[in-house]
Protein backbone atom coordinates (compact mmCIF):
# COMPACT_ATOMS: atom_id res chain seq x y z
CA UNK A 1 39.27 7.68 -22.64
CA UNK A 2 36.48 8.89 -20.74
CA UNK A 3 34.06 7.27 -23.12
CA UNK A 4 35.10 4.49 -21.48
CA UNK A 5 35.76 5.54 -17.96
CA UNK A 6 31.82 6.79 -17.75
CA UNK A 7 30.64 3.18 -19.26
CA UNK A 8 32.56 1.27 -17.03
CA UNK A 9 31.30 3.37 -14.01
CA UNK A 10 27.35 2.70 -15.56
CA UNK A 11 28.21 -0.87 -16.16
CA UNK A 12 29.31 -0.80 -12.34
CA UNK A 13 26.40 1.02 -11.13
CA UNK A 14 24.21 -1.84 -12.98
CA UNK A 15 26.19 -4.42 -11.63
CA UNK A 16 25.56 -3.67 -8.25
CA UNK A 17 22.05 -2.59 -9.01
CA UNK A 18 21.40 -5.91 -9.62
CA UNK A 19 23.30 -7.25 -6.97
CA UNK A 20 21.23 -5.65 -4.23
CA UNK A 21 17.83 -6.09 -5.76
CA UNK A 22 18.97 -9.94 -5.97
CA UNK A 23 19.76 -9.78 -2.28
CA UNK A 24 16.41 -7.76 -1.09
CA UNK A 25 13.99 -9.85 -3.12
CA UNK A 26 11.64 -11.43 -1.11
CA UNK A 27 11.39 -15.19 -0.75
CA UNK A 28 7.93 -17.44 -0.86
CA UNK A 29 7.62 -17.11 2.85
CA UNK A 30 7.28 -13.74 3.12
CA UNK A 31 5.94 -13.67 -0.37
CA UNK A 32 2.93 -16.13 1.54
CA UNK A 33 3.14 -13.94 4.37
CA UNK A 34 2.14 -10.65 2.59
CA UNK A 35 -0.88 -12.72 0.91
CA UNK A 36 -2.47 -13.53 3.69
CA UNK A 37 -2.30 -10.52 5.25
CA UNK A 38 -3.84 -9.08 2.33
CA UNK A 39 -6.43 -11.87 2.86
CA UNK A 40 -7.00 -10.89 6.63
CA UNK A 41 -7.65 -7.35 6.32
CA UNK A 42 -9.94 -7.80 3.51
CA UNK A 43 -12.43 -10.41 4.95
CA UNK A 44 -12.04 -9.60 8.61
CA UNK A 45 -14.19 -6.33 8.46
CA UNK A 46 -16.67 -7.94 6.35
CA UNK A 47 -17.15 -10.80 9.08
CA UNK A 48 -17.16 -7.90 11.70
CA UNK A 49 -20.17 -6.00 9.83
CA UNK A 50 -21.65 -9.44 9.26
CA UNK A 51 -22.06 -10.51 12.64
CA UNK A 52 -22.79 -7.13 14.06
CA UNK A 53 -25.96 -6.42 11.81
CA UNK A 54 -26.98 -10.43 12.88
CA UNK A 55 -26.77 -9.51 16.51
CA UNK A 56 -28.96 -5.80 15.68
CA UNK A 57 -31.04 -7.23 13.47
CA UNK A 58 -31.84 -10.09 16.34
CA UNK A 59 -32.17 -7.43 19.31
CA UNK A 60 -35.00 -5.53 16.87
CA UNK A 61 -37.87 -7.57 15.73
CA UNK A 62 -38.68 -5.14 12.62
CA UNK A 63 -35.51 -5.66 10.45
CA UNK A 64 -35.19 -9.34 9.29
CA UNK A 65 -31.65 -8.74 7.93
CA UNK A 66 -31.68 -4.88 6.98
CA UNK A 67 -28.70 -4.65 9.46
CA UNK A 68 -26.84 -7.46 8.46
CA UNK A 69 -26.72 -6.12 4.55
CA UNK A 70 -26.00 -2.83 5.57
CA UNK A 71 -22.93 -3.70 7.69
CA UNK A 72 -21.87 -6.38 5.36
CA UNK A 73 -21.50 -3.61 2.31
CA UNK A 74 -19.99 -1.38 5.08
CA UNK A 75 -17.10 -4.08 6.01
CA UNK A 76 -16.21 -4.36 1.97
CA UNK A 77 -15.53 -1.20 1.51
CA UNK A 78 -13.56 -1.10 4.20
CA UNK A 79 -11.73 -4.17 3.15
CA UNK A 80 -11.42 -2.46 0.25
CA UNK A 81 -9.87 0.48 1.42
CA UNK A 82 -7.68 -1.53 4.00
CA UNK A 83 -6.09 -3.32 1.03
CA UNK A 84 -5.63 -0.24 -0.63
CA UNK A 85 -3.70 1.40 1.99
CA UNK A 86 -1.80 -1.98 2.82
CA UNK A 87 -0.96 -1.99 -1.33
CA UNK A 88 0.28 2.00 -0.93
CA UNK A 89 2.63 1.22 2.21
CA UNK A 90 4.52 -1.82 0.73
């Protein structure tokens, strides 16, 4: 009798396992939503570095686009690390 008692109670547990997880998935909005942000925080420090080295590299006449590269690597790793870190917290 408790054979059965403890299988009922797992098939139960299961049951409402499911249940939630059914409830709690997330739907294409938010499944969009999470995408883009992923999108954002990649490309918008890359942009950043991008312009930044332009506008350094046009204040000094020596560097053509030394800045520009530099700050360009600089923003994709830390889009890199961003998306990491957003990856981690979800």
């Amino acid at each position: 009798m408790t054979h059965r008692r403890r299988l009922k109670q797992q098939v139960d547990n299961q049951v409402r396992r499911m249940k939630k997880a059914e409830r709690e998935r997330p739907n294409l909005l938010a499944q969009t939503v999470y995408l883009g942000t992923l999108g954002l925080v990649m490309v918008l420090p890359i942009i950043g570095g991008v312009y930044l080295g332009h506008w350094l590299d046009s204040i000094m006449p020596g560097s053509p686009i030394c800045w520009t590269l530099s700050l360009m690597f600089a923003g994709i790793v830390v889009g890199i690390f961003n998306v990491y870190f957003l990856i981690q917290n979800k």
